[in-house]
C-alpha atoms as a PDB file:
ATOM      1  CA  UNK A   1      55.569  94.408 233.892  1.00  0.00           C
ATOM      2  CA  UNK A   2      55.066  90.399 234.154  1.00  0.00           C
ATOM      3  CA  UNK A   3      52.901  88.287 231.694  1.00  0.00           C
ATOM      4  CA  UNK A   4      50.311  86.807 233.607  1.00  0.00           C
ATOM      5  CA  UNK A   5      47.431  84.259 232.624  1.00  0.00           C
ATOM      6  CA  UNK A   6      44.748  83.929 234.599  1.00  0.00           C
ATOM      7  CA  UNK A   7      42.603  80.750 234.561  1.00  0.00           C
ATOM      8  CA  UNK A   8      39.025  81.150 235.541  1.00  0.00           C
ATOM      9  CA  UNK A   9      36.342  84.036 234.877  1.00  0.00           C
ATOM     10  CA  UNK A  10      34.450  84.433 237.717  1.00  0.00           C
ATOM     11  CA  UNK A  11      37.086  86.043 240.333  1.00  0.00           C
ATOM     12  CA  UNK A  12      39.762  85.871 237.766  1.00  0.00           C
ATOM     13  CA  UNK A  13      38.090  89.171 236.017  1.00  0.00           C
ATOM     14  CA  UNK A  14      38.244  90.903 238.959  1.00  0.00           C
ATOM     15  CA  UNK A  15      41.845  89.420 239.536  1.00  0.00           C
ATOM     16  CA  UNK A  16      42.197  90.570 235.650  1.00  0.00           C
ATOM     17  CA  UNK A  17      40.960  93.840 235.980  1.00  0.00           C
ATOM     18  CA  UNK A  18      43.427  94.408 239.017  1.00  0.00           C
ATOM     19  CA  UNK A  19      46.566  93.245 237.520  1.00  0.00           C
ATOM     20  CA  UNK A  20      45.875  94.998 234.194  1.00  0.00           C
ATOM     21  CA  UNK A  21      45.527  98.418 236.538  1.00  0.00           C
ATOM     22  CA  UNK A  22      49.180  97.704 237.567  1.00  0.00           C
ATOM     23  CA  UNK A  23      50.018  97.651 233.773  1.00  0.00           C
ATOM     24  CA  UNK A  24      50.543  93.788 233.309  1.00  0.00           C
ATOM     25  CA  UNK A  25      49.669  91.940 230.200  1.00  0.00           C
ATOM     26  CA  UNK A  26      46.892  89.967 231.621  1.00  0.00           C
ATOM     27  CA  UNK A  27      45.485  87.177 229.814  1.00  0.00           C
ATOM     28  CA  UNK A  28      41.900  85.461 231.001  1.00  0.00           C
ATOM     29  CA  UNK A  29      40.895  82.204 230.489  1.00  0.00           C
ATOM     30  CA  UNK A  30      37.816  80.562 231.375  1.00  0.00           C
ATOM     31  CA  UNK A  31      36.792  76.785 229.845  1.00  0.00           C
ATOM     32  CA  UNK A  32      33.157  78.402 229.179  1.00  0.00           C
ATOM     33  CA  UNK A  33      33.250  79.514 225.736  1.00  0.00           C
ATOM     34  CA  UNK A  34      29.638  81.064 226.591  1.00  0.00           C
ATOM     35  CA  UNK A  35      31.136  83.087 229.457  1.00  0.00           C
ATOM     36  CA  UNK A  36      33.784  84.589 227.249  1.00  0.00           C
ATOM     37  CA  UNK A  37      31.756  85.739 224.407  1.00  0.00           C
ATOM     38  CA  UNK A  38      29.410  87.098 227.252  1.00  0.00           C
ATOM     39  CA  UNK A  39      32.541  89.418 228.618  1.00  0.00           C
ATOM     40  CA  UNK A  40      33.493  90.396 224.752  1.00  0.00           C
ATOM     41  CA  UNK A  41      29.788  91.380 224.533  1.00  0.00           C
ATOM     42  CA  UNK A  42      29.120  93.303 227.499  1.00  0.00           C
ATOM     43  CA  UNK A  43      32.517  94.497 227.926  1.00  0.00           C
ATOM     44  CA  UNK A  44      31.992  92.983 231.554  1.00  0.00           C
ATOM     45  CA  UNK A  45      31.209  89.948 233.430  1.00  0.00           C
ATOM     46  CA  UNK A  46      27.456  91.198 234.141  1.00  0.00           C
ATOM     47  CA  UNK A  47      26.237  87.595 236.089  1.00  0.00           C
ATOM     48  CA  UNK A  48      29.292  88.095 238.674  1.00  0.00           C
ATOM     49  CA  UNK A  49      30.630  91.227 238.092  1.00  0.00           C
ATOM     50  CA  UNK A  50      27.956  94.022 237.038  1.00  0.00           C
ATOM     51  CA  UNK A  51      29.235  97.601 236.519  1.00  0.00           C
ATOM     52  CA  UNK A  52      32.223  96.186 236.843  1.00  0.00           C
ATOM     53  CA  UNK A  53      34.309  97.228 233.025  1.00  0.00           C
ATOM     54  CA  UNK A  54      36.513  94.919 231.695  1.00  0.00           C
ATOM     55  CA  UNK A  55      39.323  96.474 229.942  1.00  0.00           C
ATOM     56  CA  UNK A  56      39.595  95.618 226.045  1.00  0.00           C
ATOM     57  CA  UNK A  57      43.238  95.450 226.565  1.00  0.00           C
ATOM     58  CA  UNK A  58      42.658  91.889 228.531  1.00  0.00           C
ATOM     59  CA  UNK A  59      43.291  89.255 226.386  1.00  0.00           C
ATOM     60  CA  UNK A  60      40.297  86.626 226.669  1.00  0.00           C
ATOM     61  CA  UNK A  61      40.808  83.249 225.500  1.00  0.00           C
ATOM     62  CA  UNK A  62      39.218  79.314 226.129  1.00  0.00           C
ATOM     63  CA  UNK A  63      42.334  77.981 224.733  1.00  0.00           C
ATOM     64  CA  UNK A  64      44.752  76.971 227.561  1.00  0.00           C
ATOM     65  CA  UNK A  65      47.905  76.599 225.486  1.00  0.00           C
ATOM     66  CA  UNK A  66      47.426  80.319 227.001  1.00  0.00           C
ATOM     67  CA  UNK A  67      49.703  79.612 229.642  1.00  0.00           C
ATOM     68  CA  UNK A  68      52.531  78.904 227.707  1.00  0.00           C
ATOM     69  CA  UNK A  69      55.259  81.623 228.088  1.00  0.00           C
ATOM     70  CA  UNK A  70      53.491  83.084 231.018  1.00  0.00           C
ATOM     71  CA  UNK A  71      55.795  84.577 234.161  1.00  0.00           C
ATOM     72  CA  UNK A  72      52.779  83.463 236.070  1.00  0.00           C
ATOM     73  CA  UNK A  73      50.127  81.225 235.761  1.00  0.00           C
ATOM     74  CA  UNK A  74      47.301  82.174 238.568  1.00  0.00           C
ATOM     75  CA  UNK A  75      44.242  79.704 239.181  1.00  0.00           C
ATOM     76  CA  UNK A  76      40.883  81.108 240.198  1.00  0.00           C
ATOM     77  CA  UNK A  77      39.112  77.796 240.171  1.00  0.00           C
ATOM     78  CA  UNK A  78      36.240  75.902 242.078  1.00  0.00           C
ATOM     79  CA  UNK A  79      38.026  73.348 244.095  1.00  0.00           C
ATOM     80  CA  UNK A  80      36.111  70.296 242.276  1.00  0.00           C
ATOM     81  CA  UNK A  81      37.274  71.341 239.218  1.00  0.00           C
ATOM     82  CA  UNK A  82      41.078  72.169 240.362  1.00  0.00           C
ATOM     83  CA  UNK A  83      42.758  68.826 239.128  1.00  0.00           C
ATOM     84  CA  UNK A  84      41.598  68.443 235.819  1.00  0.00           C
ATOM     85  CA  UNK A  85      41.915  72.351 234.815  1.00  0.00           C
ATOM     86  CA  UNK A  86      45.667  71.675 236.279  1.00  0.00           C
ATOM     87  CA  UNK A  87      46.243  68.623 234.618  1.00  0.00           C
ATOM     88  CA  UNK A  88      44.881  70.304 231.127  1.00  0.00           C
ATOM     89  CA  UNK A  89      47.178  73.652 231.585  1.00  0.00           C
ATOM     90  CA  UNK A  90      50.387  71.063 233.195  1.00  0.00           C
ATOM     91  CA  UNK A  91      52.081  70.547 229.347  1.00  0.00           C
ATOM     92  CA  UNK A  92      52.054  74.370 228.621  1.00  0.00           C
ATOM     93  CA  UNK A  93      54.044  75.117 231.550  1.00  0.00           C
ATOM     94  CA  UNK A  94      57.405  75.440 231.568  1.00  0.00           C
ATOM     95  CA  UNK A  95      59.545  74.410 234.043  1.00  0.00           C
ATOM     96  CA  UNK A  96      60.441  77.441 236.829  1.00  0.00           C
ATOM     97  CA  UNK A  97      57.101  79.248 236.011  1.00  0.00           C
ATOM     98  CA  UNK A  98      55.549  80.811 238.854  1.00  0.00           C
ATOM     99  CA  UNK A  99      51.790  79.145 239.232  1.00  0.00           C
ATOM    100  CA  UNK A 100      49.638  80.475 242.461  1.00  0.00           C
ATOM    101  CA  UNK A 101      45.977  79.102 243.477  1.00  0.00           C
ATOM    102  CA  UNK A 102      43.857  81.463 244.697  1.00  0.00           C
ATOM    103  CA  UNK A 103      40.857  78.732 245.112  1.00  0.00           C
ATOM    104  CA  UNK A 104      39.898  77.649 248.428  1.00  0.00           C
ATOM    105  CA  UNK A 105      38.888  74.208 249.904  1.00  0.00           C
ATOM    106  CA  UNK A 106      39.716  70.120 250.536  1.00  0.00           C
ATOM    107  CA  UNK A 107      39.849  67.939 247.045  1.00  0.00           C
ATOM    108  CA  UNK A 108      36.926  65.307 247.473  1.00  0.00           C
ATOM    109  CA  UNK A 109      38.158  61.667 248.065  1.00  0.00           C
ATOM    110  CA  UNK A 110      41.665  62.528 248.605  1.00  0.00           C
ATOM    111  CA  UNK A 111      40.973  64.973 251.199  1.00  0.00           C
ATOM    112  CA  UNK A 112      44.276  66.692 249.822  1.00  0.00           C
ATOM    113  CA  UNK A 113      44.647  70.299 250.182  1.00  0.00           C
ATOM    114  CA  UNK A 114      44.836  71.844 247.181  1.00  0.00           C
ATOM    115  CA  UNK A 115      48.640  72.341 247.021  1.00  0.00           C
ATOM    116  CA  UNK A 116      49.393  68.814 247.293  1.00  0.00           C
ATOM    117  CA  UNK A 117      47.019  68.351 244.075  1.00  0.00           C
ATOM    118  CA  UNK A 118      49.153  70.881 241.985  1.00  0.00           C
ATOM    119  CA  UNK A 119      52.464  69.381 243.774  1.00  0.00           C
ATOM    120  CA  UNK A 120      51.543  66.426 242.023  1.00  0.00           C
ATOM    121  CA  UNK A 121      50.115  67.210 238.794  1.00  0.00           C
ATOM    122  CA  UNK A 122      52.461  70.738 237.628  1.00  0.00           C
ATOM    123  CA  UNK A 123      56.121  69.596 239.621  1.00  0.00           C
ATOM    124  CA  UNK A 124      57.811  72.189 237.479  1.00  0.00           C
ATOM    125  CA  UNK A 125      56.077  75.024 238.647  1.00  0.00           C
ATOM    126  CA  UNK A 126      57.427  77.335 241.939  1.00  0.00           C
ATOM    127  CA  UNK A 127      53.926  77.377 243.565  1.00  0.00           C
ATOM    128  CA  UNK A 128      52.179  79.962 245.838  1.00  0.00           C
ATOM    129  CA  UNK A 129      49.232  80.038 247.630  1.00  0.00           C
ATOM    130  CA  UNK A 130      47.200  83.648 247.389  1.00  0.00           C
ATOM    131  CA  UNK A 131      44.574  83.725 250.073  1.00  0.00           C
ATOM    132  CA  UNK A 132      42.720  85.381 252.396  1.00  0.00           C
ATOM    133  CA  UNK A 133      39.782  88.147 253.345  1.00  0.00           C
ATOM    134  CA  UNK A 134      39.009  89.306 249.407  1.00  0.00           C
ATOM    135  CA  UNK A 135      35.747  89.797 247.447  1.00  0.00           C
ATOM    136  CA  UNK A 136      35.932  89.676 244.259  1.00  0.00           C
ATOM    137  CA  UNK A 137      32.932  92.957 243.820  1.00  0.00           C
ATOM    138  CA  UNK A 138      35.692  94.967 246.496  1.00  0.00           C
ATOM    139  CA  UNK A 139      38.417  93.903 244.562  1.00  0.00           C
ATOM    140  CA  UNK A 140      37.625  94.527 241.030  1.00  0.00           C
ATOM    141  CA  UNK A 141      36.133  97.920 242.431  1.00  0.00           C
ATOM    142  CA  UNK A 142      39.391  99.180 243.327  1.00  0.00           C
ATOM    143  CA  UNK A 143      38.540  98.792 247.176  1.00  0.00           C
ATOM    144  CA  UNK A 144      41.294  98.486 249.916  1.00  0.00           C
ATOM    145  CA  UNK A 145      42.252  94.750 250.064  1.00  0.00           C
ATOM    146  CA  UNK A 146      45.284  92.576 252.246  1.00  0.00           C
ATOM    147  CA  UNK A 147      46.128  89.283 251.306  1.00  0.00           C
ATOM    148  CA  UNK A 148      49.300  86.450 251.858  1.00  0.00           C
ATOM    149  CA  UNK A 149      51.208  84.644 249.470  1.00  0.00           C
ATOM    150  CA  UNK A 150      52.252  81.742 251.316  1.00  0.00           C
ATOM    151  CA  UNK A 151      54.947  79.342 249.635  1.00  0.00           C
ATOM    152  CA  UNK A 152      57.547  77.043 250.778  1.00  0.00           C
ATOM    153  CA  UNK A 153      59.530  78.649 247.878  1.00  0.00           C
ATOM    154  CA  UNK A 154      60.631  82.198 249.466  1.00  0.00           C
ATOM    155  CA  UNK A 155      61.839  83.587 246.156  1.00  0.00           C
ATOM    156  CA  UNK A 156      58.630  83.104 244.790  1.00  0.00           C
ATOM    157  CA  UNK A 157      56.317  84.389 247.105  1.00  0.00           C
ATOM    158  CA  UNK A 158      58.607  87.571 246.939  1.00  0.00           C
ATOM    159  CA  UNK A 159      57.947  87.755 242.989  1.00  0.00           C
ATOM    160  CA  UNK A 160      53.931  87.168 243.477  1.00  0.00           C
ATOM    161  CA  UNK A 161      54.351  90.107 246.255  1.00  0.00           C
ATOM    162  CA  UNK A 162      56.289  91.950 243.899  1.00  0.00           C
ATOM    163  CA  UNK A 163      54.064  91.541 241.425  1.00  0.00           C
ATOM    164  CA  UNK A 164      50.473  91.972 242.811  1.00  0.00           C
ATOM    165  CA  UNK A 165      51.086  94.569 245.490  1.00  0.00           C
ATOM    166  CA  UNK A 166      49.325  98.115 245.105  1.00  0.00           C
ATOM    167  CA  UNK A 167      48.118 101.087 246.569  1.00  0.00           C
ATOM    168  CA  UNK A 168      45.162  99.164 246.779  1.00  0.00           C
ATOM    169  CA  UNK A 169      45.962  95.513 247.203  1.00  0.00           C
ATOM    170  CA  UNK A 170      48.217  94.834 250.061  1.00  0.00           C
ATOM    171  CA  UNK A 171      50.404  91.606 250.205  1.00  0.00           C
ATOM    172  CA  UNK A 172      52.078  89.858 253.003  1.00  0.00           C
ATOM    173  CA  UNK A 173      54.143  86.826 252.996  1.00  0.00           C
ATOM    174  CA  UNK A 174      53.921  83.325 254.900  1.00  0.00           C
ATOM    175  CA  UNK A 175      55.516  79.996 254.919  1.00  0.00           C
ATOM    176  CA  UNK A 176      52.985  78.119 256.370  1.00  0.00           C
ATOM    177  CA  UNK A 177      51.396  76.662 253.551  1.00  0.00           C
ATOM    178  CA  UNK A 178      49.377  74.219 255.264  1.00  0.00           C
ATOM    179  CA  UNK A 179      47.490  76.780 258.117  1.00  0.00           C
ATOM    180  CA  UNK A 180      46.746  79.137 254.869  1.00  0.00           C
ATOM    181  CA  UNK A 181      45.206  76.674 252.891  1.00  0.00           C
ATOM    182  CA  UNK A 182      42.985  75.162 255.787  1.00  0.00           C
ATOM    183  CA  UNK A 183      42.166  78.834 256.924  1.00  0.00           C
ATOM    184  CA  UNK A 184      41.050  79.750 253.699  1.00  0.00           C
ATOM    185  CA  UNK A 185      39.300  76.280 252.927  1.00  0.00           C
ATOM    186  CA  UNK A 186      37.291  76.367 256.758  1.00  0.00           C
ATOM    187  CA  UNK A 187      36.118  79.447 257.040  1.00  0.00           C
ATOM    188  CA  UNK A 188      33.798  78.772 254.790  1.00  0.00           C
ATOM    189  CA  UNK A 189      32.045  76.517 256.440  1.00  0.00           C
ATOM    190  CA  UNK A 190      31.547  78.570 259.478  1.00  0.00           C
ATOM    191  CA  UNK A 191      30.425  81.074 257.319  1.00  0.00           C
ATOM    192  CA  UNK A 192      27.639  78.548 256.195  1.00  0.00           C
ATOM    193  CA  UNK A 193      26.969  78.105 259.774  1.00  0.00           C
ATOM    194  CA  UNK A 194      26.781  81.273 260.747  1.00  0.00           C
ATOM    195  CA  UNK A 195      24.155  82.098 257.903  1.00  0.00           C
ATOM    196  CA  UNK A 196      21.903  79.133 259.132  1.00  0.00           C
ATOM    197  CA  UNK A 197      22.240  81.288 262.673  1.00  0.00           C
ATOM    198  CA  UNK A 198      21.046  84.495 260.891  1.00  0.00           C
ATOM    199  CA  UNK A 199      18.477  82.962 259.015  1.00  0.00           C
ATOM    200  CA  UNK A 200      16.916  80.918 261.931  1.00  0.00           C
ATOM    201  CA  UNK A 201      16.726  85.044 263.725  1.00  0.00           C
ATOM    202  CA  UNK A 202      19.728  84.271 265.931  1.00  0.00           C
ATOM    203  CA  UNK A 203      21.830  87.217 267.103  1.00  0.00           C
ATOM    204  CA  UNK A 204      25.399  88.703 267.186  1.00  0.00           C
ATOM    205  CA  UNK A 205      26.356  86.715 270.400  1.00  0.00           C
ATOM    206  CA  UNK A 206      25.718  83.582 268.381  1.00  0.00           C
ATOM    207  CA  UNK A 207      27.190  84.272 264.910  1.00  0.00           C
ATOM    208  CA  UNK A 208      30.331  85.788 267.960  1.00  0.00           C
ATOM    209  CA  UNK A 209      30.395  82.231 269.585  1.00  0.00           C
ATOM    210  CA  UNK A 210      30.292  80.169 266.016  1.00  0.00           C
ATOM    211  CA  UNK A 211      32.925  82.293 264.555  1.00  0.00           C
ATOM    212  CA  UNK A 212      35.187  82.514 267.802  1.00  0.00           C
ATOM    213  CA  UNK A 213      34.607  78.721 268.704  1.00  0.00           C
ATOM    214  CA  UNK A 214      34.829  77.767 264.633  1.00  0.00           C
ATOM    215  CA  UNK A 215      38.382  79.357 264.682  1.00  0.00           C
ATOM    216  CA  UNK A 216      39.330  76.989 267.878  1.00  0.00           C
ATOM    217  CA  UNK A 217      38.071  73.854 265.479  1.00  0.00           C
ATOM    218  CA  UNK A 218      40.060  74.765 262.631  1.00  0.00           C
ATOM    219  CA  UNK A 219      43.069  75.622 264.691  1.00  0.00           C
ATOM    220  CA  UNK A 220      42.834  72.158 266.017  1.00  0.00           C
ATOM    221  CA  UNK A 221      42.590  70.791 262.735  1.00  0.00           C
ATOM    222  CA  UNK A 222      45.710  72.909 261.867  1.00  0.00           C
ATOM    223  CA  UNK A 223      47.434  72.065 264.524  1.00  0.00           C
ATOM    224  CA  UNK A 224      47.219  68.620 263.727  1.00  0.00           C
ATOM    225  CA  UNK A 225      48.031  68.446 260.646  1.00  0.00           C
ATOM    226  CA  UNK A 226      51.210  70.537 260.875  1.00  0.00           C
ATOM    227  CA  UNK A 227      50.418  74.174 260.929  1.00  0.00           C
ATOM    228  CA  UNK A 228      51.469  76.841 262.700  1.00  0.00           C
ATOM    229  CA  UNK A 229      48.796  78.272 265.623  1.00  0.00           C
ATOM    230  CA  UNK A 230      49.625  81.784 264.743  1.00  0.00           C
ATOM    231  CA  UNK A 231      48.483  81.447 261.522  1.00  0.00           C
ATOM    232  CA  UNK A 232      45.134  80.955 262.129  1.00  0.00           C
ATOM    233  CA  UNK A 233      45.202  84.418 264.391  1.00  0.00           C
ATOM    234  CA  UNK A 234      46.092  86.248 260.958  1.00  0.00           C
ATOM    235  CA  UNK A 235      44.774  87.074 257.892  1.00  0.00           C
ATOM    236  CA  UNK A 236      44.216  83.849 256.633  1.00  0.00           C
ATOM    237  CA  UNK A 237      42.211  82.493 259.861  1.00  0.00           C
ATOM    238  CA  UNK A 238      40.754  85.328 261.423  1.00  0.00           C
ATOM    239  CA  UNK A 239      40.303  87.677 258.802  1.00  0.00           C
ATOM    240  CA  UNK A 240      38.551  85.560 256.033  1.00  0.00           C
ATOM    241  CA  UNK A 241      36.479  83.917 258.958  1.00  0.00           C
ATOM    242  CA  UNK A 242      35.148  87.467 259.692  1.00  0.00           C
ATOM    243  CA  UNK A 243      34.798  88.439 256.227  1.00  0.00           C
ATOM    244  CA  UNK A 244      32.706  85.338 255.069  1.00  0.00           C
ATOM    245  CA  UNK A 245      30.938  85.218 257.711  1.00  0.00           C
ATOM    246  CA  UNK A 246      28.998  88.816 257.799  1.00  0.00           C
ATOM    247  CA  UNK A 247      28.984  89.972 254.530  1.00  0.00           C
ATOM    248  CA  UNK A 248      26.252  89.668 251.741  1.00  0.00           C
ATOM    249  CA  UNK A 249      28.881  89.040 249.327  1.00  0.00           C
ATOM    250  CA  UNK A 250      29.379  85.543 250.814  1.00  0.00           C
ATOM    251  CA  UNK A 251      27.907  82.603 249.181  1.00  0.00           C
ATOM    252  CA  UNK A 252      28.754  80.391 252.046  1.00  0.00           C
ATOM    253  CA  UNK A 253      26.241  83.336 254.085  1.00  0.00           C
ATOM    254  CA  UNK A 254      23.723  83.263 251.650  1.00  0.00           C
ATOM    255  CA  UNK A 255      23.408  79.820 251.384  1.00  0.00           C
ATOM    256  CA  UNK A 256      23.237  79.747 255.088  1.00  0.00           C
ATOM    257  CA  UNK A 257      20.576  81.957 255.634  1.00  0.00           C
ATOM    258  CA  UNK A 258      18.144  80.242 253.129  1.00  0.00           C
ATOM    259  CA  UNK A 259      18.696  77.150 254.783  1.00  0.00           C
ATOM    260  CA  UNK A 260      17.881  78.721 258.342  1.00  0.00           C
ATOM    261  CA  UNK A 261      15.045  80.342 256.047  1.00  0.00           C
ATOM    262  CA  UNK A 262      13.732  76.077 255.293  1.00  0.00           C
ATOM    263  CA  UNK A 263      15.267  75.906 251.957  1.00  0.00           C
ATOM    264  CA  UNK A 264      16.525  72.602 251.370  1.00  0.00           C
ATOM    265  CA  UNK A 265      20.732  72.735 251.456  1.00  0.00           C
ATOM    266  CA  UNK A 266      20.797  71.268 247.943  1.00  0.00           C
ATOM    267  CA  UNK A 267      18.021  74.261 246.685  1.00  0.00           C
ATOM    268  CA  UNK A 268      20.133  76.475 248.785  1.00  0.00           C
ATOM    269  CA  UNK A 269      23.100  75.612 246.865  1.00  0.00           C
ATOM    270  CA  UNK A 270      21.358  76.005 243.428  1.00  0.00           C
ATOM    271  CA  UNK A 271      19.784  79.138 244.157  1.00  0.00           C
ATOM    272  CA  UNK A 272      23.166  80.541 245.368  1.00  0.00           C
ATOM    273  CA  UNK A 273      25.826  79.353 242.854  1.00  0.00           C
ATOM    274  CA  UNK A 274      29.233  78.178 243.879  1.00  0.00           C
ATOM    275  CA  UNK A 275      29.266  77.104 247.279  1.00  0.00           C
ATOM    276  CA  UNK A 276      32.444  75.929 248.380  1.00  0.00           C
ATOM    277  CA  UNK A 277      31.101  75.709 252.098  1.00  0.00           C
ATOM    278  CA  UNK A 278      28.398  72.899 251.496  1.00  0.00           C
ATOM    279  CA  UNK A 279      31.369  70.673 249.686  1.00  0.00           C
ATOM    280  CA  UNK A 280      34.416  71.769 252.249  1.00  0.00           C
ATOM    281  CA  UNK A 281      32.017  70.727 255.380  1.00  0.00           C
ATOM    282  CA  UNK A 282      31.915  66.914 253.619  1.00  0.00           C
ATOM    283  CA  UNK A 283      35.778  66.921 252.850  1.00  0.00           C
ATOM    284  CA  UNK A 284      36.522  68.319 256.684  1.00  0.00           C
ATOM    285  CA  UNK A 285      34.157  66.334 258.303  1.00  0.00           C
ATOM    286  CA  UNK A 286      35.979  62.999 256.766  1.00  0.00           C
ATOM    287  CA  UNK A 287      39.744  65.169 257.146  1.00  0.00           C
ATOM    288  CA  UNK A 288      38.900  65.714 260.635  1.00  0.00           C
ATOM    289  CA  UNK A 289      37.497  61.575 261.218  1.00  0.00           C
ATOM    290  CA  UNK A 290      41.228  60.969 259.914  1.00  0.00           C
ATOM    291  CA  UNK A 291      43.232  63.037 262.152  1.00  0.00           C
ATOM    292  CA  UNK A 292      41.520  62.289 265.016  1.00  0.00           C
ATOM    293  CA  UNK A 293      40.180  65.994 265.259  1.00  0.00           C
ATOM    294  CA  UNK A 294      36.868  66.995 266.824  1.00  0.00           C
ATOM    295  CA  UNK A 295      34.878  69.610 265.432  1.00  0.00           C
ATOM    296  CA  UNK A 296      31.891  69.896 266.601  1.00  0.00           C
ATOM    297  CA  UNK A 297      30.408  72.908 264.472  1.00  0.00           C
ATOM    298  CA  UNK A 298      31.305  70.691 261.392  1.00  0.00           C
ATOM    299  CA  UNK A 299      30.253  67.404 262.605  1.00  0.00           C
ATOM    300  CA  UNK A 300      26.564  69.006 263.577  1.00  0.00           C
ATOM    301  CA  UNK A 301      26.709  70.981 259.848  1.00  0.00           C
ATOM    302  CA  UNK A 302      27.438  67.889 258.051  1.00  0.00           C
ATOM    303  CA  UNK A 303      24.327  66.165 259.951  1.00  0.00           C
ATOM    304  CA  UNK A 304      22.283  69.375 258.951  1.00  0.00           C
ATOM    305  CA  UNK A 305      23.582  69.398 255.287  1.00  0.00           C
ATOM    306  CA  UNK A 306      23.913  65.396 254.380  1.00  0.00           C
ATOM    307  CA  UNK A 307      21.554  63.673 256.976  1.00  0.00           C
ATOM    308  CA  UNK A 308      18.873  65.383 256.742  1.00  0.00           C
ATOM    309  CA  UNK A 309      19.081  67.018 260.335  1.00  0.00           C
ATOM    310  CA  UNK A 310      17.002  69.769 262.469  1.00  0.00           C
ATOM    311  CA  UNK A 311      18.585  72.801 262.561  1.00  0.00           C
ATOM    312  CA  UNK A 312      17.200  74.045 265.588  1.00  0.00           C
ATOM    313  CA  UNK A 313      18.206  70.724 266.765  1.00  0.00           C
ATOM    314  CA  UNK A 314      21.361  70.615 265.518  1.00  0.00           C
ATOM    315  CA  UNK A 315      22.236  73.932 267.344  1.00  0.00           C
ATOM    316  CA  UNK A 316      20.618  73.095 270.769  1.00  0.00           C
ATOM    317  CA  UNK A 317      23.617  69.743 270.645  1.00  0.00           C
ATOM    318  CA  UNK A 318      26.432  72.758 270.390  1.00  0.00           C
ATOM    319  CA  UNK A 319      24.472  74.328 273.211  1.00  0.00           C
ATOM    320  CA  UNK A 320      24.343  71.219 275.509  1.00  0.00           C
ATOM    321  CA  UNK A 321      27.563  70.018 274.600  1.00  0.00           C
ATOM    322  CA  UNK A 322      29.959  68.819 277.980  1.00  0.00           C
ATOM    323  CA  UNK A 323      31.504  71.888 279.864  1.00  0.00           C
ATOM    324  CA  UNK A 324      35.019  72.402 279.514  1.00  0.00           C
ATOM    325  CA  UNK A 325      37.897  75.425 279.908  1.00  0.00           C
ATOM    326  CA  UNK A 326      37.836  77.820 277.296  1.00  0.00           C
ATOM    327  CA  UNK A 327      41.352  77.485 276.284  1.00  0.00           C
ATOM    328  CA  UNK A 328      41.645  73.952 275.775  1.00  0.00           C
ATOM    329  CA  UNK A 329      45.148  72.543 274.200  1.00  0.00           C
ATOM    330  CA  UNK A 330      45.439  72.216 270.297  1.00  0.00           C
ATOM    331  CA  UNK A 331      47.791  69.668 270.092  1.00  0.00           C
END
């Protein structure tokens, strides 16, 4: 049994409700005070997580000297609010402690992935990246789920598998930090895109061609920047792509789809909640400018989202773009 603090309530309870189930001493934090009386309450996180019982056994806290003494210190948090809830929680944590992200996305004017932000601001920590295809309503539900723990620290993505695998909640391991983090991070704008498709009326064979062709771009991307192509063919790249971008659960879909619908992207966004798609196509549109990448699915969503674009327009470009071979090099 490890002692594990989780910061953030939204998938954190479901991450909470999991971990407890494997008889851990979880501890949940969340920096809205209203959000944790809400939970003590209702016994459950009933805006994110209805019907979903959270056990009285969980410790609930806004305090984040929390961490302190933790084995394992895991982040559930939006990616613009990443550095400053790991630069609050740094001082608590002890050297050697075992911190994973399980956020997703680019850090806005840095364009850093989110590793290098808690490389810089928690150096004593043995960090690992949890990511991949995984609902928070499946998971906290008790519903079949595979994931990777990716770290450049072995050891310690062996402890996080250790430690979080179930009957239900199946980990695998990876090194390539990078090509997990921009999997992860990507997909979700796809998955915007492809809910703009389903909301203009569009088909399968188009949501097919912007999730097939959206892998290529972020491989390239990848690629570029260091990762490994394979990685983008597993669970990381492939499988969250294809479970962001066709299930209800997604906010990235949702969002999508009201903005195919007319909705404004900024209503879109307010109507939906956390969209880490609307902020991760500004941050990879300006990552990919940098490393000399094209991506043309992001470069024609950025135009929709932040210029004010057609999108009917905007998807008649992808159509007309110059002919080419399908399997085009990478790098």
């Amino acid at each position: 049994m490890a002692n594990i603090t989780i910061l953030g309530g939204g998938f954190g309870s479901a991450l909470a409700v999991l971990l407890h189930g494997m008889e851990h001493h979880v501890t949940l934090w969340s920096a809205l005070p209203d959000e944790i009386e809400a939970i003590r309450r209702d016994g459950e996180q009933k805006a994110k997580l209805p019907g979903v019982k959270i056990p009285k056994e969980i410790e609930l806290t806004t305090d984040i000297s929390a961490v302190s003494g933790a084995d394992m210190v895991l982040f559930v948090i939006p990616s613009a609010f990443v550095r400053q809830t790991v630069r609050l929680a740094s001082p608590h944590i002890r050297k050697g402690t075992i911190v994973c992200n399980a956020g997703k996305g680019i850090e806005e004017g840095t364009l850093q992935l989110m590793s290098t932000v808690f490389k810089e601001e928690i150096p004593q920590a043995r960090l690992v990246i949890l990511t991949g295809p995984c609902h928070a309503e499946e998971v906290a539900r008790g519903i079949p789920t595979t994931i990777v723990a990716a770290s450049e620290d072995a050891e310690a993505a062996m402890q996080v598998q250790e430690w979080v695998s179930s009957p239900i909640f199946r980990v695998y391991l990876n090194e390539d930090v990078t090509g997990c983090e921009l999997g992860g991070a990507l997909k979700n704008v796809i998955a915007l895109s492809a809910g703009i498709s389903d909301g203009l009326g569009y088909g399968d064979n188009t949501k097919a061609a912007l999730m097939t062709r959206g892998l290529h771009e972020i491989a390239r991307l990848g690629v570029a920047m260091g990762a490994k192509v394979e990685t983008f063919a597993g669970l990381t790249g492939l499988g969250d792509l294809i479970v962001t971008c066709t299930s209800m659960h997604s906010r990235n879909r949702r969002a999508g789809i009201l903005i195919g619908q007319g909705v404004s992207p900024e209503d879109a966004v307010k109507q939906v909640g956390t969209v880490e798609g609307y902020y991760c196509c500004h941050t990879a549109y300006h990552l990919a400018k940098k490393c000399g990448v094209e991506m043309p699915i992001t470069e024609l969503l950025y135009a929709v989202l932040y210029q004010n674009a057609d999108v009917t327009t905007a998807l008649a470009r992808l159509m007309g773009r110059p002919k080419r071979h399908e399997r085009e090099k990478l790098g």
